[in-house]
PDB file of N, CA and C in Angstrom:
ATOM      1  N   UNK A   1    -104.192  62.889 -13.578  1.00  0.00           N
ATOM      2  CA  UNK A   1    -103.894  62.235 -12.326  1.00  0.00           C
ATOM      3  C   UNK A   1    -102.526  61.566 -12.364  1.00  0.00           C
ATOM      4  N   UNK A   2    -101.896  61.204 -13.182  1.00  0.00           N
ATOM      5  CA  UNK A   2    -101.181  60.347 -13.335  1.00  0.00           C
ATOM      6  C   UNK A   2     -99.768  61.002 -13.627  1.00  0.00           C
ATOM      7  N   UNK A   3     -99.892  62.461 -14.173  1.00  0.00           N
ATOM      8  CA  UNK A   3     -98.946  63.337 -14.205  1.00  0.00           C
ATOM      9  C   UNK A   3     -98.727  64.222 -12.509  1.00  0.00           C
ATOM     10  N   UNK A   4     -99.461  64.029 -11.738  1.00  0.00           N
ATOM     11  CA  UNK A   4     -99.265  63.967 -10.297  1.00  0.00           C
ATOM     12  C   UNK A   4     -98.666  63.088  -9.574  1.00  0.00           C
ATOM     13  N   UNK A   5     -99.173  61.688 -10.095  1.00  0.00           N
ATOM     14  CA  UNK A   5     -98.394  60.742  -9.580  1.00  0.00           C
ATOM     15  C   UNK A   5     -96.789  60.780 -10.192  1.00  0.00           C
ATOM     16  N   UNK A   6     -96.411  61.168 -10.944  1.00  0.00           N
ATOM     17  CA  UNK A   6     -95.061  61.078 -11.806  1.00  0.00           C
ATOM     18  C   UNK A   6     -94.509  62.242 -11.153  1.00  0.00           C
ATOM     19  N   UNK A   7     -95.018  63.059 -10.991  1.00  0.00           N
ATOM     20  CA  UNK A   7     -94.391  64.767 -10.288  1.00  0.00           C
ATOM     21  C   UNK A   7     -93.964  63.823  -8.830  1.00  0.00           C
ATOM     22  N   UNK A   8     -94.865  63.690  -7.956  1.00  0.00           N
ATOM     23  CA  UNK A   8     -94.548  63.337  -7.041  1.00  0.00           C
ATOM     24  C   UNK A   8     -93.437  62.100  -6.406  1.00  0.00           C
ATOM     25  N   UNK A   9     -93.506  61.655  -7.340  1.00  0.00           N
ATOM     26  CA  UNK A   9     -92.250  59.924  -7.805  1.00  0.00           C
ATOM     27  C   UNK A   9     -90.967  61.101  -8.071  1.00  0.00           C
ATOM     28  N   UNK A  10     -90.526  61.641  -8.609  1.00  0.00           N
ATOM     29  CA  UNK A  10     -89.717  62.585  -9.296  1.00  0.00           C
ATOM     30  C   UNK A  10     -88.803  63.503  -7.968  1.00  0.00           C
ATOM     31  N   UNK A  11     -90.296  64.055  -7.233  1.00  0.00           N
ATOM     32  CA  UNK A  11     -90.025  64.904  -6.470  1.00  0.00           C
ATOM     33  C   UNK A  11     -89.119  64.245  -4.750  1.00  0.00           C
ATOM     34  N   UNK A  12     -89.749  62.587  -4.908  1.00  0.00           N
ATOM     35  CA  UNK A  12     -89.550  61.789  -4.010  1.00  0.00           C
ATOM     36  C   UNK A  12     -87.831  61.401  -4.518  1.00  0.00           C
ATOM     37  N   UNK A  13     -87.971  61.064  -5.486  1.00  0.00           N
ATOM     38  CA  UNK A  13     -86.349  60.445  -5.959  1.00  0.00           C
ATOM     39  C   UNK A  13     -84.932  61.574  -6.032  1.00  0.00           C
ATOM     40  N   UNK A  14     -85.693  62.864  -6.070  1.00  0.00           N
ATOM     41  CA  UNK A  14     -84.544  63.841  -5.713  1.00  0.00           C
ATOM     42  C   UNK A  14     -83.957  64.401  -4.326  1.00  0.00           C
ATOM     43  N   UNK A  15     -85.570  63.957  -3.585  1.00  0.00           N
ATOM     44  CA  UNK A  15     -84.804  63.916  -2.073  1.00  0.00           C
ATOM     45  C   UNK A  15     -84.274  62.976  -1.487  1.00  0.00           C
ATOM     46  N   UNK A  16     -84.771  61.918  -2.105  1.00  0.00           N
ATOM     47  CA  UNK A  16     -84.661  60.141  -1.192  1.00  0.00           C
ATOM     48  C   UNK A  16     -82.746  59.799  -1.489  1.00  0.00           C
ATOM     49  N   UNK A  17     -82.966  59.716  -2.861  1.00  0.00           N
ATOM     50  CA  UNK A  17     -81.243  60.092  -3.277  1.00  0.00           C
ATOM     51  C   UNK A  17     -79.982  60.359  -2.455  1.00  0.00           C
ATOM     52  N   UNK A  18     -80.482  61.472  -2.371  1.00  0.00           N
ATOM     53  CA  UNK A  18     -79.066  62.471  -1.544  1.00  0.00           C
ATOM     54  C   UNK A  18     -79.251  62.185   0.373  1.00  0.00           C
ATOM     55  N   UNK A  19     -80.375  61.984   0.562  1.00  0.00           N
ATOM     56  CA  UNK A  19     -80.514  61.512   1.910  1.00  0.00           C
ATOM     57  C   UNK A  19     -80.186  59.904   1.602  1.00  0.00           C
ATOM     58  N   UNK A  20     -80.097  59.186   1.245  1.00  0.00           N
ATOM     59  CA  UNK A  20     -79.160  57.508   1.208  1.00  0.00           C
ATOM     60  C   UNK A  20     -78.240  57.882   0.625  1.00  0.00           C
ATOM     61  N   UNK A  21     -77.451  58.700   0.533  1.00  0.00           N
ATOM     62  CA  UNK A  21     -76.319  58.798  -0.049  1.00  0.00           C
ATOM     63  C   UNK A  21     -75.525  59.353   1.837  1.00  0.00           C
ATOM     64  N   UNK A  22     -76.065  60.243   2.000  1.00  0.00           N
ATOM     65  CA  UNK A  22     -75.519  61.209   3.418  1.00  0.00           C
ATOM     66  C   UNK A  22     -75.856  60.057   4.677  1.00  0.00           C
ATOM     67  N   UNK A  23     -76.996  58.748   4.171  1.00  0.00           N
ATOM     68  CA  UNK A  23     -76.496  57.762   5.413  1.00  0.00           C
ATOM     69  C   UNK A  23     -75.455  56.802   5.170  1.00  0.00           C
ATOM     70  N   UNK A  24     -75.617  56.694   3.953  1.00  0.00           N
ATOM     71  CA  UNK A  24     -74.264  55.462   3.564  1.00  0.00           C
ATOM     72  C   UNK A  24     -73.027  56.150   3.932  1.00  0.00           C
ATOM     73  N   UNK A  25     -73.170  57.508   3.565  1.00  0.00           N
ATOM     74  CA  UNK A  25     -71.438  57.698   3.886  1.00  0.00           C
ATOM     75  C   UNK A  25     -71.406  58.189   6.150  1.00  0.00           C
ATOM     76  N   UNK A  26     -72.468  58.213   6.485  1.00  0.00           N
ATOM     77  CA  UNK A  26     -71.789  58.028   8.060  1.00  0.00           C
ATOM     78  C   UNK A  26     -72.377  56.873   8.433  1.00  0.00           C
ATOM     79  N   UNK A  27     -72.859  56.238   7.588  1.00  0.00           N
ATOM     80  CA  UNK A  27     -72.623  54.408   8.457  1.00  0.00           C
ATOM     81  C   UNK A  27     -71.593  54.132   8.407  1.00  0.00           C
ATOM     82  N   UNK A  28     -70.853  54.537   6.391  1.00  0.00           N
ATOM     83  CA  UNK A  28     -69.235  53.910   6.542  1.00  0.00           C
ATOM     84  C   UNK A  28     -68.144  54.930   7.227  1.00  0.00           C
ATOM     85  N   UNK A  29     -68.244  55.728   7.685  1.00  0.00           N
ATOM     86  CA  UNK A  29     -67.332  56.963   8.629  1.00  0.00           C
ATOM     87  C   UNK A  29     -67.338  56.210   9.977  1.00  0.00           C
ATOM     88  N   UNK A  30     -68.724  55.906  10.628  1.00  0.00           N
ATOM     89  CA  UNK A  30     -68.753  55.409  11.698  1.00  0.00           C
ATOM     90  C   UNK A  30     -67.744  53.679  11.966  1.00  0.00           C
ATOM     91  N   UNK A  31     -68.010  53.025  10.244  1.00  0.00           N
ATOM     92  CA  UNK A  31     -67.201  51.576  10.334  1.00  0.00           C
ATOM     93  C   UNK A  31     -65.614  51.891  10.212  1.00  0.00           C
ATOM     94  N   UNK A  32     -65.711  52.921   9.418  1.00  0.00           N
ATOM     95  CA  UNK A  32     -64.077  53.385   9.348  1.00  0.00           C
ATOM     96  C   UNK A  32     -63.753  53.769  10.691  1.00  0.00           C
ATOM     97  N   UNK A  33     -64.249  54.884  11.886  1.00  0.00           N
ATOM     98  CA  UNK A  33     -63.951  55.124  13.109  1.00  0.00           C
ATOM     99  C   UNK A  33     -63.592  53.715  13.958  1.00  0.00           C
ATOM    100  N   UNK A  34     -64.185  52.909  13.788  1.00  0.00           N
ATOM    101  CA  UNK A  34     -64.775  51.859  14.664  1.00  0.00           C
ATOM    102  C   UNK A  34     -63.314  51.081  14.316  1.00  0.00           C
ATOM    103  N   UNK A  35     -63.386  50.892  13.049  1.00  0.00           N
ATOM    104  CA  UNK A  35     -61.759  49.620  12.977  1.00  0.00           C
ATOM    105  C   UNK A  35     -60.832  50.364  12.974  1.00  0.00           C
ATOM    106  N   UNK A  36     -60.932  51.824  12.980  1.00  0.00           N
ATOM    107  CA  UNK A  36     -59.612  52.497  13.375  1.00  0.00           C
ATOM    108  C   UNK A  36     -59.048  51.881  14.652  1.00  0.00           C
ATOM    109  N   UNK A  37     -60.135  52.118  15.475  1.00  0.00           N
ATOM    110  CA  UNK A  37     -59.775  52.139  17.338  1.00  0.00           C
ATOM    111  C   UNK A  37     -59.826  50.105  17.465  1.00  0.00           C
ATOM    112  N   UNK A  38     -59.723  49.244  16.246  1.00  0.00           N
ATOM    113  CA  UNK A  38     -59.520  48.205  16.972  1.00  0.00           C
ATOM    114  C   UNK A  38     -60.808  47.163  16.497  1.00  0.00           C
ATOM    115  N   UNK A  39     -62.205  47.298  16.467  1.00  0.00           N
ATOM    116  CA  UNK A  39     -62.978  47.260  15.582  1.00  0.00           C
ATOM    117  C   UNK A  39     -64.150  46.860  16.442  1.00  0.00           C
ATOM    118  N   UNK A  40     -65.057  45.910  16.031  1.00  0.00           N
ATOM    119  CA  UNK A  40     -66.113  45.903  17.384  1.00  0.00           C
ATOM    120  C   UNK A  40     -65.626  45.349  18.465  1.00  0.00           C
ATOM    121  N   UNK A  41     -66.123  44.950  19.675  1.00  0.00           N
ATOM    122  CA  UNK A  41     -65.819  44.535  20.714  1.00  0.00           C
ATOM    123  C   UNK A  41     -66.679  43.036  20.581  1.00  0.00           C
ATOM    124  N   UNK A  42     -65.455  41.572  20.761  1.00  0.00           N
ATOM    125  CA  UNK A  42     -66.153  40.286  20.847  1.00  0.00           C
ATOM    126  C   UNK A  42     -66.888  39.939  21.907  1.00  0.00           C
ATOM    127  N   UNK A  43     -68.070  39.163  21.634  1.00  0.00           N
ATOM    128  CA  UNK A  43     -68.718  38.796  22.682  1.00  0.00           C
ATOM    129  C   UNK A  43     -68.129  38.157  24.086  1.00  0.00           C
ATOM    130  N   UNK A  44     -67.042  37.149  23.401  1.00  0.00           N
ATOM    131  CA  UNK A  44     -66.871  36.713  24.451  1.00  0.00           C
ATOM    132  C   UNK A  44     -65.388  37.234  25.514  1.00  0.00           C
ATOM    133  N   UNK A  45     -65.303  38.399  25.159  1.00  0.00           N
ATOM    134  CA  UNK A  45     -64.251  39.580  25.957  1.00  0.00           C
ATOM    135  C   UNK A  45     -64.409  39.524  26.954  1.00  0.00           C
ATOM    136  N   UNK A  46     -65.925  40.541  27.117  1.00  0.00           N
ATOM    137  CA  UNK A  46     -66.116  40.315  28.434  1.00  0.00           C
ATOM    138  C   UNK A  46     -66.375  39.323  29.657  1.00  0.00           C
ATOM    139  N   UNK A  47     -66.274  38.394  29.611  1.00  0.00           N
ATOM    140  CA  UNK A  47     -65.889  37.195  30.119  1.00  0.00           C
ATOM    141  C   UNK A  47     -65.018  36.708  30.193  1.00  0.00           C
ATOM    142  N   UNK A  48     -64.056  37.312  30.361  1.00  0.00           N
ATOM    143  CA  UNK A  48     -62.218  36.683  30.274  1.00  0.00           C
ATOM    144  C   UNK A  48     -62.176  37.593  31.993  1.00  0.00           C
ATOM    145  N   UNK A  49     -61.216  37.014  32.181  1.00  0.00           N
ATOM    146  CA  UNK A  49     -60.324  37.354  33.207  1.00  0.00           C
ATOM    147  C   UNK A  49     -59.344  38.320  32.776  1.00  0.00           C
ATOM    148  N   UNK A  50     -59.276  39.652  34.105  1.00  0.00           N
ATOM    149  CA  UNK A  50     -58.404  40.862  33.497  1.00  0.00           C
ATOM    150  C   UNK A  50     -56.992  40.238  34.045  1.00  0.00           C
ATOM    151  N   UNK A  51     -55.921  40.762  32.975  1.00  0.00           N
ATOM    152  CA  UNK A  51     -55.086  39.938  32.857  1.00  0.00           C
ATOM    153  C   UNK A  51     -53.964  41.054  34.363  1.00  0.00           C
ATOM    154  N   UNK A  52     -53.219  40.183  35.105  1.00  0.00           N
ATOM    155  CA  UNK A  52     -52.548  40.296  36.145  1.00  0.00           C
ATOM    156  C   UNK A  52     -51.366  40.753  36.050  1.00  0.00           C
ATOM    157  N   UNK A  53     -51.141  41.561  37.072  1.00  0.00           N
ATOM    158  CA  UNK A  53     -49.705  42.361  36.885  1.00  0.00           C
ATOM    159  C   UNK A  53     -48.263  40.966  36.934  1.00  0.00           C
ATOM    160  N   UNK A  54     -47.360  40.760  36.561  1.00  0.00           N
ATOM    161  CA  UNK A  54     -46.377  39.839  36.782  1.00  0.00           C
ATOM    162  C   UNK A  54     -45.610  40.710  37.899  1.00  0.00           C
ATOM    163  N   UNK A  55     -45.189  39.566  38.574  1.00  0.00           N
ATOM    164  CA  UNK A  55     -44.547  39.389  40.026  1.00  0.00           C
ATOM    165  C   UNK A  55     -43.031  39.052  39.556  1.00  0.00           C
ATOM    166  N   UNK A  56     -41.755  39.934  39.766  1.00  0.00           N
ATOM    167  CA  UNK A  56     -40.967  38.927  39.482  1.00  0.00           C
ATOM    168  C   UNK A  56     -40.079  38.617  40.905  1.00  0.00           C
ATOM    169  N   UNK A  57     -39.855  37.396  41.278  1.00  0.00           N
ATOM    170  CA  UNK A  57     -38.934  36.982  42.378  1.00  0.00           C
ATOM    171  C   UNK A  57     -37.403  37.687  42.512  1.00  0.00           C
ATOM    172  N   UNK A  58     -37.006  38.084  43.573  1.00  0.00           N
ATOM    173  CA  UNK A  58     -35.370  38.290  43.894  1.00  0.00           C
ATOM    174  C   UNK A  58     -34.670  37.445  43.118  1.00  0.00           C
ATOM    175  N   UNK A  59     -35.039  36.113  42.919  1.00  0.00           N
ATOM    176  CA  UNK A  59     -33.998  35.171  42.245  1.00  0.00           C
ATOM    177  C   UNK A  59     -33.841  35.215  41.027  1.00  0.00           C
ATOM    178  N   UNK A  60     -34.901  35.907  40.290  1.00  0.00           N
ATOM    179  CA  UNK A  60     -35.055  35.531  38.742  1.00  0.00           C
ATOM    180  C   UNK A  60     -34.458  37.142  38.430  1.00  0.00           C
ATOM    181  N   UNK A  61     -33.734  36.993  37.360  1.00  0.00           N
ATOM    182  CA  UNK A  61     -32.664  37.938  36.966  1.00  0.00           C
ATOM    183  C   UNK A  61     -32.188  38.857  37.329  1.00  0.00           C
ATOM    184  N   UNK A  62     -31.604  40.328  37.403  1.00  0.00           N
ATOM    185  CA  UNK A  62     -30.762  41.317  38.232  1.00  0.00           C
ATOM    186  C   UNK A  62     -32.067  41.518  39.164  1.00  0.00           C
ATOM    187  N   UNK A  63     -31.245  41.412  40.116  1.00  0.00           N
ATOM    188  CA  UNK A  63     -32.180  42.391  41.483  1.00  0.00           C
ATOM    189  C   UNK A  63     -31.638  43.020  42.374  1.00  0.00           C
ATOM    190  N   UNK A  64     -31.784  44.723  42.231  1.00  0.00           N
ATOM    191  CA  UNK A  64     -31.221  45.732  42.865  1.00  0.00           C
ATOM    192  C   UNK A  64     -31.605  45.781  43.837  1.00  0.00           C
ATOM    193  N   UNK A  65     -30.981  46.160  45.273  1.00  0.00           N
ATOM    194  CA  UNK A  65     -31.634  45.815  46.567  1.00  0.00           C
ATOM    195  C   UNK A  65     -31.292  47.334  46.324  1.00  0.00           C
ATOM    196  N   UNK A  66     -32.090  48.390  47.067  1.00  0.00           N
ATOM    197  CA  UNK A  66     -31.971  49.764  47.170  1.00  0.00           C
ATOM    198  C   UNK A  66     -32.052  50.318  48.432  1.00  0.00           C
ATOM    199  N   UNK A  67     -31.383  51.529  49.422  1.00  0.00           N
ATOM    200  CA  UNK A  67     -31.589  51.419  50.231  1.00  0.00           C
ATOM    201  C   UNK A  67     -31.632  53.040  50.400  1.00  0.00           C
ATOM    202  N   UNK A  68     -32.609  53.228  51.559  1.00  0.00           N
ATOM    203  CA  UNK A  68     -33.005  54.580  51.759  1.00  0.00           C
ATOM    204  C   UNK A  68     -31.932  55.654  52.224  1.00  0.00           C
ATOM    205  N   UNK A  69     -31.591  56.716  51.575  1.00  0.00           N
ATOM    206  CA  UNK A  69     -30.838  57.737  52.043  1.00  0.00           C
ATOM    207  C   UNK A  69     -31.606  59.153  52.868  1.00  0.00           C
ATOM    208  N   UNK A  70     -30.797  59.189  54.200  1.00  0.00           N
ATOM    209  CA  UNK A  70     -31.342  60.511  54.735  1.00  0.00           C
ATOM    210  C   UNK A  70     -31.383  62.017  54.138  1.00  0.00           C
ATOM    211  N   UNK A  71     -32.074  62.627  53.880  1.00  0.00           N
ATOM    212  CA  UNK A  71     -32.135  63.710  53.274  1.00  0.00           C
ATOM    213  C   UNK A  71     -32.215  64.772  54.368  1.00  0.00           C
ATOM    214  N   UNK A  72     -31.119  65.922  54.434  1.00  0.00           N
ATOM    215  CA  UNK A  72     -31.380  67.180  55.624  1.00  0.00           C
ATOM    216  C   UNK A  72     -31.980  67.847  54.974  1.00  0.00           C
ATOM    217  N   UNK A  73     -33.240  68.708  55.339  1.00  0.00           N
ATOM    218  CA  UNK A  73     -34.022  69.608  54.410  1.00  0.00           C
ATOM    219  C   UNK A  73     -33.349  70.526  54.838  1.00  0.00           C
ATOM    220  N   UNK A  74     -32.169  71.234  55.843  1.00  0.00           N
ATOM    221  CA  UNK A  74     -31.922  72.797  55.694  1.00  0.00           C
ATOM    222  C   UNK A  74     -31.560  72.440  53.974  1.00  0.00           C
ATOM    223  N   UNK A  75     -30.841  71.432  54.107  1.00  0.00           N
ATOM    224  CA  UNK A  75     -29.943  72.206  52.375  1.00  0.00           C
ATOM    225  C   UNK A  75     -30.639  72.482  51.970  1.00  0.00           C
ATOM    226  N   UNK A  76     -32.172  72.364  51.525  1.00  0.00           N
ATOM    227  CA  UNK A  76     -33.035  72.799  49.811  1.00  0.00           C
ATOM    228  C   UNK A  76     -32.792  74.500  50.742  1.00  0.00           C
ATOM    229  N   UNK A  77     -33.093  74.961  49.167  1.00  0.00           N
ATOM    230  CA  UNK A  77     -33.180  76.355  49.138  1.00  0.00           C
ATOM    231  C   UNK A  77     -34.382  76.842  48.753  1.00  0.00           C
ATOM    232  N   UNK A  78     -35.223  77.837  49.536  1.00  0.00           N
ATOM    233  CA  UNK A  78     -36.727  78.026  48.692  1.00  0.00           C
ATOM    234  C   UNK A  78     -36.221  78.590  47.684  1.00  0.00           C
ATOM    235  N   UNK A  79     -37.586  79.117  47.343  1.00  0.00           N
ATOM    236  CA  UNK A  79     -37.499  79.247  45.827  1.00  0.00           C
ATOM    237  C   UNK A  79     -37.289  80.486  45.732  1.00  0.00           C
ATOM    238  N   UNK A  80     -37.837  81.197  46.628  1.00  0.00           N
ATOM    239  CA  UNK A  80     -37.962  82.922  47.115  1.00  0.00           C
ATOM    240  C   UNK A  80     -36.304  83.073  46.813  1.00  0.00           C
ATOM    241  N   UNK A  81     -35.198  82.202  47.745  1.00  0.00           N
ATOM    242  CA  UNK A  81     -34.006  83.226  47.742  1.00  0.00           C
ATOM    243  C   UNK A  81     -32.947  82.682  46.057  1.00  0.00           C
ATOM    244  N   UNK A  82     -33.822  82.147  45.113  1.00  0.00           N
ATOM    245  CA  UNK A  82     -32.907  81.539  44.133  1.00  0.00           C
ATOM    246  C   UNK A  82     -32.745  82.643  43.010  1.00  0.00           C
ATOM    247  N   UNK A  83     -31.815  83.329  43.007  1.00  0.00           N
ATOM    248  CA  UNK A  83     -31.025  84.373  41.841  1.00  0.00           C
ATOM    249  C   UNK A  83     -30.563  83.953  41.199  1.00  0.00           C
ATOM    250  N   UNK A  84     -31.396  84.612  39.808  1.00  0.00           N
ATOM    251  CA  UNK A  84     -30.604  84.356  38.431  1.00  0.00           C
ATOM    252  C   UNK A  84     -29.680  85.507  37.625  1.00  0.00           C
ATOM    253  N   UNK A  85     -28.958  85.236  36.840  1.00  0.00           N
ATOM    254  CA  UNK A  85     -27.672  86.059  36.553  1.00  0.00           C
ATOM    255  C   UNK A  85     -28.490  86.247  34.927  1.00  0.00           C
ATOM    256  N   UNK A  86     -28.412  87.294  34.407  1.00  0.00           N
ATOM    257  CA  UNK A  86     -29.477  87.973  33.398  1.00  0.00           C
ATOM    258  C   UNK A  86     -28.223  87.700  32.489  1.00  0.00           C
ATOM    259  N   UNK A  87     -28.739  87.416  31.220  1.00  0.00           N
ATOM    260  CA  UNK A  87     -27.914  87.409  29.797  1.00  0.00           C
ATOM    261  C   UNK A  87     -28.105  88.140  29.373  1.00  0.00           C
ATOM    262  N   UNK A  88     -26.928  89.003  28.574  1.00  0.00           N
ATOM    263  CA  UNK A  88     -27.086  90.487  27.678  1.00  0.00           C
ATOM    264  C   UNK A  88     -27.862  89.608  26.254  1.00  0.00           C
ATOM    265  N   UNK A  89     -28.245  90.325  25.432  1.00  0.00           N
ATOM    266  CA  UNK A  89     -29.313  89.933  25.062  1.00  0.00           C
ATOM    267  C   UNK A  89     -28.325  90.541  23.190  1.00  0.00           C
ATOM    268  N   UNK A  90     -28.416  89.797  22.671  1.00  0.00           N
ATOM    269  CA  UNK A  90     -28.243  90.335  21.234  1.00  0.00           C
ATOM    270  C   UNK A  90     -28.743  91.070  20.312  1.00  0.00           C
ATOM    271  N   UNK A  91     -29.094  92.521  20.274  1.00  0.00           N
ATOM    272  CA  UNK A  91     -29.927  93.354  19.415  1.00  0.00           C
ATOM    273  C   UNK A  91     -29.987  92.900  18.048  1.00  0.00           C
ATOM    274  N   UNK A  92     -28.680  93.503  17.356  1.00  0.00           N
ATOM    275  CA  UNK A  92     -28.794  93.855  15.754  1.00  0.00           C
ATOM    276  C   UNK A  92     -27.593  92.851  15.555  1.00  0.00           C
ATOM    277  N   UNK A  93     -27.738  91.867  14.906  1.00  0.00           N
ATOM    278  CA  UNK A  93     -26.335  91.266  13.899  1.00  0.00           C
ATOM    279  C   UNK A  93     -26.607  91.295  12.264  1.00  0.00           C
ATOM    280  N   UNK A  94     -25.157  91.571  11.838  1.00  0.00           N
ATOM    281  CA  UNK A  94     -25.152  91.831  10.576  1.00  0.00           C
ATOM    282  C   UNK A  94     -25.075  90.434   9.589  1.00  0.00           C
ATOM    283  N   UNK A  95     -26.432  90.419   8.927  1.00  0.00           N
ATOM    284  CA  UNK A  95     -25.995  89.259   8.096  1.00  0.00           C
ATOM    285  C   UNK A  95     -25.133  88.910   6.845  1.00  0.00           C
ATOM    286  N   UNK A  96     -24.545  88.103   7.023  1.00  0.00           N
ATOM    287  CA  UNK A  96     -23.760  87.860   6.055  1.00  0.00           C
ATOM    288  C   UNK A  96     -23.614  86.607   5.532  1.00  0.00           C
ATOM    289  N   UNK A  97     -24.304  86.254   3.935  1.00  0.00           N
ATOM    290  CA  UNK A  97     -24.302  85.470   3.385  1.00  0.00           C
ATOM    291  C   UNK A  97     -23.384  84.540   3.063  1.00  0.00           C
ATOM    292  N   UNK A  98     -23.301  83.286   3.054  1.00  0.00           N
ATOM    293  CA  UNK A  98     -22.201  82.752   2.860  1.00  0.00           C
ATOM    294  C   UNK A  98     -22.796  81.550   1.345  1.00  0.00           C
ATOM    295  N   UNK A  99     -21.828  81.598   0.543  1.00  0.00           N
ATOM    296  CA  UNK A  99     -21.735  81.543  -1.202  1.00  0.00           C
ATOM    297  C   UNK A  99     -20.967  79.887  -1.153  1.00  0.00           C
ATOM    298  N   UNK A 100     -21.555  79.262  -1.863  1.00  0.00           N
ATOM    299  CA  UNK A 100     -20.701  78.063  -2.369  1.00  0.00           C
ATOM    300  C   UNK A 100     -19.587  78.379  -2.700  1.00  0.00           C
TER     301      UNK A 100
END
């Protein structure tokens, strides 16, 4: 009886093993992922106020006043009448090594 119980202890410790081995390493994959991106998220985050775009005034440092230009659409050209001029194309060049 007791050489059953030992088979079975045996048989338990060769699977139990390698299965806590394959969770330890993606608990720590998952902690490594996690503080990659920054690490957990604090409790009290979500409870903050999202932070606001800044406004800056005309007065406070350069301020470009910009002003709208008329655009005539005859000038654009579609796309249909735009010709391109073809490049001769380089077949065969002879190489030639060049030596200290």
């Amino acid at each position: 009886m007791s050489f059953f119980i030992f088979l079975i202890f045996i048989i338990l410790f060769i699977v139990a093993i390698p299965l806590l081995r394959i969770a330890a390493a993606l608990i720590n994959m998952k902690r490594r992922v996690a503080n990659a991106f920054g690490g957990k998220e604090k409790p009290g985050k979500a409870n903050e106020e999202p932070q606001r775009r800044k406004v800056y005034d005309k007065d406070i440092g350069e301020y470009v006043k910009f002003e709208e230009i008329a655009v005539d659409k005859s000038d654009d050209t579609p796309m249909e009448k735009v010709e391109y001029r073809e490049e001769s194309q380089v077949s065969d060049v002879e190489f030639e090594e060049i030596r200290d």
